[in-house]
Protein backbone atom coordinates (compact mmCIF):
# COMPACT_ATOMS: atom_id res chain seq x y z
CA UNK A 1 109.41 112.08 101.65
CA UNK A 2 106.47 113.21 99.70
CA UNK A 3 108.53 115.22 97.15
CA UNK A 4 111.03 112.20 96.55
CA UNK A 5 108.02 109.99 95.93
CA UNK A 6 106.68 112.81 93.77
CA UNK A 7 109.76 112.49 91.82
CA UNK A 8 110.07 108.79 91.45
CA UNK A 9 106.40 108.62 90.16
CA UNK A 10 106.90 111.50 87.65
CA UNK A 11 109.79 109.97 86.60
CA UNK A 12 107.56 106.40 85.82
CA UNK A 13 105.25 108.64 84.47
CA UNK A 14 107.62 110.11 81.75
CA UNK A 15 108.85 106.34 81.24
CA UNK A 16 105.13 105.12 80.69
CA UNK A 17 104.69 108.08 78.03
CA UNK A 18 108.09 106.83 76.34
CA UNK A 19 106.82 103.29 76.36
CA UNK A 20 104.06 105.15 74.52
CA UNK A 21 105.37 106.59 71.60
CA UNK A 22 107.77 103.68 70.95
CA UNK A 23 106.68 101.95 67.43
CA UNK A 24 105.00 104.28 66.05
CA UNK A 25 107.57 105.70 63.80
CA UNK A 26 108.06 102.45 62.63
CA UNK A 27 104.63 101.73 61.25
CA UNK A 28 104.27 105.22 59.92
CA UNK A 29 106.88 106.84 58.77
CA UNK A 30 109.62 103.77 57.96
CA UNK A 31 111.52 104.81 54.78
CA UNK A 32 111.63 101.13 54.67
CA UNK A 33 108.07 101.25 54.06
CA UNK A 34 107.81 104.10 51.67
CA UNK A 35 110.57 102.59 49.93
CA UNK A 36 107.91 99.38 49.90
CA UNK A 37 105.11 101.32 48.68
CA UNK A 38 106.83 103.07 45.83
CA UNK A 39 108.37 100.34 44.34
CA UNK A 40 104.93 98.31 44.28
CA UNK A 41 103.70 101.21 42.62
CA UNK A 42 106.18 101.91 40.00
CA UNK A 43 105.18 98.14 39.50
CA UNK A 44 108.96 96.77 39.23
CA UNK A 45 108.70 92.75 38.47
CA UNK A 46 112.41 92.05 37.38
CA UNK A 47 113.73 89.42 39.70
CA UNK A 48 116.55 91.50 41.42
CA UNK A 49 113.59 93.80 42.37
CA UNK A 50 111.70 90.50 43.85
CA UNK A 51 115.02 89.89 46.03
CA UNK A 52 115.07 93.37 46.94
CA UNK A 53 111.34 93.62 48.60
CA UNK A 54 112.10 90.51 49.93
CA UNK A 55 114.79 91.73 51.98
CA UNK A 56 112.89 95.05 52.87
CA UNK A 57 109.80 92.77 53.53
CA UNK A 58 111.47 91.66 56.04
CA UNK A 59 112.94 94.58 57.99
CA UNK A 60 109.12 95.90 57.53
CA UNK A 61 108.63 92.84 59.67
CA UNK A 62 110.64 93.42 61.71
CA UNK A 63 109.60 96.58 62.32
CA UNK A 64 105.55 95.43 62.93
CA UNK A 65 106.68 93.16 65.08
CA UNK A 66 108.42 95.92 67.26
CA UNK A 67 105.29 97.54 66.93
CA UNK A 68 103.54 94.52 68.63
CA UNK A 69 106.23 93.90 71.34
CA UNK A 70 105.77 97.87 72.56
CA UNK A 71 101.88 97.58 71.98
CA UNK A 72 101.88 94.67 74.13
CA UNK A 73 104.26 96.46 76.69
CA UNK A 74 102.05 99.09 76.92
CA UNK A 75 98.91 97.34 77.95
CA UNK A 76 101.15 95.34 80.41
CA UNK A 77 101.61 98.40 81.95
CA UNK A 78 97.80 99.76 81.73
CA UNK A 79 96.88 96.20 83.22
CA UNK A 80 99.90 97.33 86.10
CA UNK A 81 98.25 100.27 86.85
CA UNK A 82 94.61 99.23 86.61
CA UNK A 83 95.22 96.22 88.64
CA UNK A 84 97.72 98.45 91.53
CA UNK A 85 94.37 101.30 91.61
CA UNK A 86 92.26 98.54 92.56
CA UNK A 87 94.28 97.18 95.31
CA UNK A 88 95.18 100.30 96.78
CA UNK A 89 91.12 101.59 96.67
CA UNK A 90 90.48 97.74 98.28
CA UNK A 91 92.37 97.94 100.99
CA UNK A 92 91.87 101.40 101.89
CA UNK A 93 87.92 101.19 102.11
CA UNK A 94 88.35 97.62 103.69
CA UNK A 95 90.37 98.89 106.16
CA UNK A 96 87.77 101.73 107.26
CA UNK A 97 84.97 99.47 106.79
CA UNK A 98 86.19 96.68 108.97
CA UNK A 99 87.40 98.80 112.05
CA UNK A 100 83.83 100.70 111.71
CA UNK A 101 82.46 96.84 111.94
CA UNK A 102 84.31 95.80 114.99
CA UNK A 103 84.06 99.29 116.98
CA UNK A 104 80.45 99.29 116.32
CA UNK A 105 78.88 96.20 115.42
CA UNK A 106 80.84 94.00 117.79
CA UNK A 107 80.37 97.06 120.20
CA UNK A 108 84.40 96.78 121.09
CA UNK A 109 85.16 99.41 123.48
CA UNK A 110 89.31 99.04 123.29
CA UNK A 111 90.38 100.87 120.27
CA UNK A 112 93.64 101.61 121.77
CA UNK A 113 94.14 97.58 122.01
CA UNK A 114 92.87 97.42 118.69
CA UNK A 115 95.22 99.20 117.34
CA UNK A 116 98.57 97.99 119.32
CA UNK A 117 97.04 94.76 118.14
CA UNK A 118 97.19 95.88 114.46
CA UNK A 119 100.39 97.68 114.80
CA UNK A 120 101.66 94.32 116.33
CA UNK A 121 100.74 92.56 113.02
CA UNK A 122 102.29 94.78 110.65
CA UNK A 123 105.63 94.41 112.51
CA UNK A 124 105.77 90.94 112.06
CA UNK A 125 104.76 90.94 108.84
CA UNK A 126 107.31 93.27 107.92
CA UNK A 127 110.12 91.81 109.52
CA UNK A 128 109.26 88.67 108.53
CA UNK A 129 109.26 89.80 104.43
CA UNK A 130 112.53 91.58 105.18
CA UNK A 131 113.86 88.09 106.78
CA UNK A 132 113.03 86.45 103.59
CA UNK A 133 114.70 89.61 101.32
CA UNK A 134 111.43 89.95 99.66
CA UNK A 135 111.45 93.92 100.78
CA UNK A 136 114.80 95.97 102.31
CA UNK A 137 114.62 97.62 105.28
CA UNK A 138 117.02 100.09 107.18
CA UNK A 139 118.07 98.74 110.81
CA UNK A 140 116.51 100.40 113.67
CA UNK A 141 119.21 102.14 115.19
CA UNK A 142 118.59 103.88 119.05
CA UNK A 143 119.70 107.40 116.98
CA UNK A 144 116.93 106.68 114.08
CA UNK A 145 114.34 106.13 116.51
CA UNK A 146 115.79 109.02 118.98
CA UNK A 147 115.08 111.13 115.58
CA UNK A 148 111.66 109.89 114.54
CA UNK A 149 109.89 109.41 118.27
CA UNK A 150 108.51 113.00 117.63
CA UNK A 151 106.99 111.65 114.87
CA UNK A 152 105.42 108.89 116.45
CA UNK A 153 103.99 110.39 119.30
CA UNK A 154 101.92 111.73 117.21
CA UNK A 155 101.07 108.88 114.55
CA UNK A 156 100.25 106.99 117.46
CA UNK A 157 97.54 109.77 118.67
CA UNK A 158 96.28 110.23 114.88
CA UNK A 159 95.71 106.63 115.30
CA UNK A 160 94.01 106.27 118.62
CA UNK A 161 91.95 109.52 117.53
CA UNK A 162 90.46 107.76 114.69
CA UNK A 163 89.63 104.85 116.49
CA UNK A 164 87.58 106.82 118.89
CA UNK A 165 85.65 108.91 116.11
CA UNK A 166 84.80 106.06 114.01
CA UNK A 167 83.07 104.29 116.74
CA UNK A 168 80.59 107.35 117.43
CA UNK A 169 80.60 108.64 113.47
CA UNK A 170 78.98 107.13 110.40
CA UNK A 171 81.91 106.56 107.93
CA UNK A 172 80.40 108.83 105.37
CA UNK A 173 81.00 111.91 108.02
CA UNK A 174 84.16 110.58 109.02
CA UNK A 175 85.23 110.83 105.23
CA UNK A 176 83.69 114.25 104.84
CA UNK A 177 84.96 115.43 108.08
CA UNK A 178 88.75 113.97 107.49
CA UNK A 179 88.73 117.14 104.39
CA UNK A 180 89.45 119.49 107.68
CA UNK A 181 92.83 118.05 107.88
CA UNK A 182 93.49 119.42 104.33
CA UNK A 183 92.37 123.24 105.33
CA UNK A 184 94.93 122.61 108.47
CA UNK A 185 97.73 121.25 106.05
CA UNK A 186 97.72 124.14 103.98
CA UNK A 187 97.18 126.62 106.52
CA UNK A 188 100.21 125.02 108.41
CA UNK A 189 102.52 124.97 104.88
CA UNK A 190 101.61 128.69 104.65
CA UNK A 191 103.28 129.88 108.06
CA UNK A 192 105.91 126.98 108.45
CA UNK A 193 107.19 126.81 105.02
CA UNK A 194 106.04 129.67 103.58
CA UNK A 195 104.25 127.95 100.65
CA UNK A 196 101.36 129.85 98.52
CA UNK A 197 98.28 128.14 97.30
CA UNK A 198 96.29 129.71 94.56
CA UNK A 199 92.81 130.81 94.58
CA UNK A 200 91.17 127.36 93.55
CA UNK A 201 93.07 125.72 95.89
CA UNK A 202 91.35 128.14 98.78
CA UNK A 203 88.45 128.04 97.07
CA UNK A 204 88.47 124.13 97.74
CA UNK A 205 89.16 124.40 101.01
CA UNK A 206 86.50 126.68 101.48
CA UNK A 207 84.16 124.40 100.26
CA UNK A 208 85.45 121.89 102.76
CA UNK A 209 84.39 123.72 105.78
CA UNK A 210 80.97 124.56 104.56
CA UNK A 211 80.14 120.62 103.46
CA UNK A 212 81.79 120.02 106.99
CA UNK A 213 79.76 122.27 108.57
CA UNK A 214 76.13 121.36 106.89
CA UNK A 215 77.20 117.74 107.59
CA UNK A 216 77.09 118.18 110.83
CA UNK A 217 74.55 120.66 111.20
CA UNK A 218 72.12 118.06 109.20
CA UNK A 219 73.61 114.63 110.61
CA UNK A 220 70.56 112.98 112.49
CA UNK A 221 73.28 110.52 113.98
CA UNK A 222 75.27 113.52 115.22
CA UNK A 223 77.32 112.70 118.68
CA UNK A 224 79.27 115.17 120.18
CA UNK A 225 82.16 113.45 121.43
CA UNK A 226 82.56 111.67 118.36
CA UNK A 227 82.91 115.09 116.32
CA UNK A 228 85.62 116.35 118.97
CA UNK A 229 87.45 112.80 118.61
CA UNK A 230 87.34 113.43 114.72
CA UNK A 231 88.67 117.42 114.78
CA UNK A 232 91.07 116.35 116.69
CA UNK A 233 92.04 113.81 114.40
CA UNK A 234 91.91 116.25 111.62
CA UNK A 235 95.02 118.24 113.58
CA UNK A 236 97.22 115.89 114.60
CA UNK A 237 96.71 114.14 111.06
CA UNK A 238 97.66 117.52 109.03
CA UNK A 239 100.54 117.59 112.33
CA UNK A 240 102.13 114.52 110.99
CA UNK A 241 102.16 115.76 107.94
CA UNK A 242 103.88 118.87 108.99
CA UNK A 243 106.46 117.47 110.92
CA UNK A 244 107.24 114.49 108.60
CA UNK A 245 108.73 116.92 106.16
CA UNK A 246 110.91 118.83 108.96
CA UNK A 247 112.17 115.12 110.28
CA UNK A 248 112.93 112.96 107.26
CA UNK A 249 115.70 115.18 106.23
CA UNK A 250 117.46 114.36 109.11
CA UNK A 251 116.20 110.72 109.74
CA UNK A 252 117.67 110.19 106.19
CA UNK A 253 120.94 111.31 107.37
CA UNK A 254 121.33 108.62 110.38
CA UNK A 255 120.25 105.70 108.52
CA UNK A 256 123.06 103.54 106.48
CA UNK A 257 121.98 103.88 103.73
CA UNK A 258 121.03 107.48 103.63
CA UNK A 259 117.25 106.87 102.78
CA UNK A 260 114.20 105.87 104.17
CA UNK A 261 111.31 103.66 102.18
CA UNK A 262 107.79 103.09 102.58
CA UNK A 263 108.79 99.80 104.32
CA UNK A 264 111.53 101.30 106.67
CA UNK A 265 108.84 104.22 108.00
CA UNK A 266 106.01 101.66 108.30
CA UNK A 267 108.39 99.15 110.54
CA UNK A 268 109.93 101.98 112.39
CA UNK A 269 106.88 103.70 113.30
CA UNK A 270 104.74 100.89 114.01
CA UNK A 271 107.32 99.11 116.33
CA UNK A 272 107.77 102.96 118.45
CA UNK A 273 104.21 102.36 119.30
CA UNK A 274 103.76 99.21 120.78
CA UNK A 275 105.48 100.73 123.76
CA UNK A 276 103.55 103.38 123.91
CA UNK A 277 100.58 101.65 122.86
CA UNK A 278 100.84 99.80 125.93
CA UNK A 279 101.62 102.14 127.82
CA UNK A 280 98.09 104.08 126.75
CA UNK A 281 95.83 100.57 127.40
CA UNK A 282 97.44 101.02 131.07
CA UNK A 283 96.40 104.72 131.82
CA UNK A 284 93.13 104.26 129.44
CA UNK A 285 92.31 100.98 131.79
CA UNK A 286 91.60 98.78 128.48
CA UNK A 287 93.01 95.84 130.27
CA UNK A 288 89.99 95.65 132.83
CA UNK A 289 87.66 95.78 129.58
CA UNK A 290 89.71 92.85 128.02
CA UNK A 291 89.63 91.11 130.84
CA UNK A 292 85.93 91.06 131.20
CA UNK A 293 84.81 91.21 127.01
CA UNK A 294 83.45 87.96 125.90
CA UNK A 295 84.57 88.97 122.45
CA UNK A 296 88.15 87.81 123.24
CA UNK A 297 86.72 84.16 123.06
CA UNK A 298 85.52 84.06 119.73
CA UNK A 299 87.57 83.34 116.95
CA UNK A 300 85.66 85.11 114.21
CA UNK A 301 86.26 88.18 116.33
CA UNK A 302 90.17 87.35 116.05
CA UNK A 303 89.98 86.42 112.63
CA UNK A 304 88.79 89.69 111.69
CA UNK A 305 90.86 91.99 113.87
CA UNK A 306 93.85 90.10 112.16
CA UNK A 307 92.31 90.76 108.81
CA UNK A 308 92.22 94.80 109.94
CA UNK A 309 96.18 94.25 110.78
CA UNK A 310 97.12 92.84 106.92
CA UNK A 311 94.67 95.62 105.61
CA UNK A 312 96.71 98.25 107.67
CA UNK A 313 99.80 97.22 105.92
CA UNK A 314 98.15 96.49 102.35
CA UNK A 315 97.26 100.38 101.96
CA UNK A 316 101.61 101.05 102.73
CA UNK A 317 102.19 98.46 100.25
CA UNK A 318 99.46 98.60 97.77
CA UNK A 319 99.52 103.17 97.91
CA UNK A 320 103.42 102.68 97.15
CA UNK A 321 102.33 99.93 94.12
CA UNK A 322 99.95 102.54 92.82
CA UNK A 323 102.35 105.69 93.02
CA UNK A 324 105.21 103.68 91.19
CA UNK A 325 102.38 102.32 88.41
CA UNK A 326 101.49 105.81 88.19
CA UNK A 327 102.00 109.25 89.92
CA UNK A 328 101.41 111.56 92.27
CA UNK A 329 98.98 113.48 90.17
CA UNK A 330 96.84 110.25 89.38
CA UNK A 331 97.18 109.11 93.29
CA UNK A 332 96.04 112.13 94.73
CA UNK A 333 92.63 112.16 92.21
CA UNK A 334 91.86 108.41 92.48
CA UNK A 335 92.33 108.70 96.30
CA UNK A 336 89.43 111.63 96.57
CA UNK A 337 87.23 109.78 93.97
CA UNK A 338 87.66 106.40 96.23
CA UNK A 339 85.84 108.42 99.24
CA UNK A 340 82.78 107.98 97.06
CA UNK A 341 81.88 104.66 96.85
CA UNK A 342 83.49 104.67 100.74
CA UNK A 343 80.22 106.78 101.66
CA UNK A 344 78.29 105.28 100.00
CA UNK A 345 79.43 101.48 101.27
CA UNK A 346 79.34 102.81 104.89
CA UNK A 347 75.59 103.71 104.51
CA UNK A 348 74.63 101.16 103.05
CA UNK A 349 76.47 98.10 104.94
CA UNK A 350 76.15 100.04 108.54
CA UNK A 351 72.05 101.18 108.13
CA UNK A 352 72.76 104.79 108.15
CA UNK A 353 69.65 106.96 108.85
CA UNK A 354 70.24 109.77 106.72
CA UNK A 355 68.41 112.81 105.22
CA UNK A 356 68.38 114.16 101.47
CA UNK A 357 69.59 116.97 103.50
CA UNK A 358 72.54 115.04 105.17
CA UNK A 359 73.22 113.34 101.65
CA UNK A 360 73.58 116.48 99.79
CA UNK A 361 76.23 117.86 102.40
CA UNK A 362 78.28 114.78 102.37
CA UNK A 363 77.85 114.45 98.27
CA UNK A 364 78.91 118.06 97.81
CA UNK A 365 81.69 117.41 100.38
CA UNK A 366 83.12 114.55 98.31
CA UNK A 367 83.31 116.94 95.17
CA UNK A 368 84.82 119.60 97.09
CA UNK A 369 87.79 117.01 97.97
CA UNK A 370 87.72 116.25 94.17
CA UNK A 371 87.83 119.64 93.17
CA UNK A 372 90.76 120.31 95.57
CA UNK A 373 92.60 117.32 94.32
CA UNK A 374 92.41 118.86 91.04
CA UNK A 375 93.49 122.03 92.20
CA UNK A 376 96.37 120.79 93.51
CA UNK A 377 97.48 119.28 90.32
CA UNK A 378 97.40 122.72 89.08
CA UNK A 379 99.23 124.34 91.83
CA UNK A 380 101.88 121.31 91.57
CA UNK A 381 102.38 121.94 88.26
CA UNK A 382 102.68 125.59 88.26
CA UNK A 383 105.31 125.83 90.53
């Protein structure tokens, strides 16, 4: 999935660069034009002359005006891009920031509910979009799911995990902590699919686990169970990973259509776990909590575990905005830069007691997930 994404967003990428160059010639290097400036020169006033820079007057402005149309192309597309970033680096901190608010600040102790509740949302706003043939979606056949419930399984527990971190963890850690999942990635791509990184990528990732490491060392809000919630996490997020590559080959092959969209996964995986989503609020007991949580009765409390549901869904729609607008390369660096302000929000908003000691490791944990972004570029490019 991630390669044919790769490839469509290169392929804008080449387009943009096109869109680029276009007009240029013609304001430069026109014979038209030279032909214009050499016959002003020679200073030829007969009449026929007059005609004839008339006439080339014209295809010169014809030719500026090109110029214009592509100039003004090209910032339409700028604006795209500027305009999809912004979204996409919205929703994603929103989305953080408002399920920190209402494990922590409301004090909600379901965050399996929470996020069957979510899940729940997304469906119907995806089904609902496809209804209207505003987005296409491939039909959820039993074999399709059959294929993809491995997948799933564990989507589901990177999402319950997350929950149960964030509600212990400052989001700042959380963000520092999540750069684990990329030493697990690349350590599983190195035995499963026998893909080499080069030294600044391990380099990176070396600088990952010591930022992790100080974090925690130096957190002053440091909970134990919070930290195993959040390693955990870290594995069965770089797991997904993993096993999304081995599965959408063959989930591509038992759909209609023979492919699989950003809209298709989020539907199908998001409607496999409200089954097992309720299954989990069962064996976890949620539904004794929910039965007793005032929180249920207010309707700020719904309105803003709705607004978590849309913001769930925005980052699908608003990460697949930004990777057509631009690429993969540009994706991957704004996505590590957006962890900044992220940290910096979650402090901030959430009365984080912190250290300069604590800052430092989380700062130089942030520019280690930079750094690795831009190593990655490298290595992508490379091979």
């Amino acid at each position: 999935m991630t390669e044919d994404i790769n490839k469509g967003s290169q392929s804008g990428e080449r387009s943009f660069k096109s869109h680029q160059l276009n007009g240029l010639p013609d304001e430069v290097s026109s014979p038209v034009r030279r032909e214009v400036v050499s016959r002003s020169a020679l200073g030829m006033n007969t009449p026929s002359n007059y005609d004839e820079i008339d006439v080339e007057s014209g295809k010169l402005e014809e030719g500026r005006e090109k110029t214009v149309r592509s100039s003004k192309r090209v910032l339409r597309i700028h604006n795209q891009a500027l305009l999809a970033g912004l979204a996409y680096c919205f929703s994603s901190c929103s989305m953080i920031l408002v399920n920190k608010y209402v494990l922590s600040s409301y004090n909600f102790n379901a965050g399996i509910s929470l996020m069957l509740y979510q899940n729940f949302v997304s469906v119907i706003i995806v089904v609902t979009l496809s209804f209207l043939g505003i987005i296409t979606t491939e039909p959820l056949t039993w074999r399709l799911m059959k294929v993809w419930l491995p997948v799933n399984v564990i989507f589901v527990g990177m999402l319950i995990t997350s929950m149960f971190s964030l509600k212990y963890i400052n989001v700042a850690m959380v963000t520092v902590l999540k750069n684990v999942t990329n030493v697990m990635t690349a350590v599983g791509e190195m035995y499963l699919f026998n893909k080499h990184h080069d030294n600044r990528v391990w380099a990176a990732l070396f600088l990952m686990i010591i930022s992790a490491i100080s974090g925690g060392i130096t957190d002053l809000s440091f909970h134990a169970i919070g930290y195993t919630w959040q390693f955990i996490n870290c594995f069965l997020t770089a797991s997904y990973s993993l096993t999304l590559r081995r599965v959408m080959d063959t989930a591509k092959q038992v759909t209609k259509s023979g492919d699989l969209n950003e809209f298709s996964m989020v539907l199908l995986n998001n409607t496999l776990s409200l089954p097992l989503g309720t299954l989990l609020v069962l064996v976890f007991n949620e539904v004794d909590y929910l039965s007793r949580t005032p929180l249920l009765r207010l309707p700020t409390f719904w309105l803003v575990i709705t607004l978590s549901g849309f913001l769930g869904l925005a980052i699908s729609f608003t990460s697949m905005w930004f990777l057509h607008q631009t690429g993969a390369t540009t994706y991957s660096l704004v996505g590590s830069l957006n962890k900044i302000p992220l940290s910096v929000a979650g402090i901030l908003l959430f009365h984080v007691a912190t250290s300069l000691e604590n800052s430092a490791s989380i700062f130089f944990g942030l520019l280690a997930g930079v750094f690795f972004a831009r190593a990655k570029m490298r290595d992508r490019t490379r091979s």
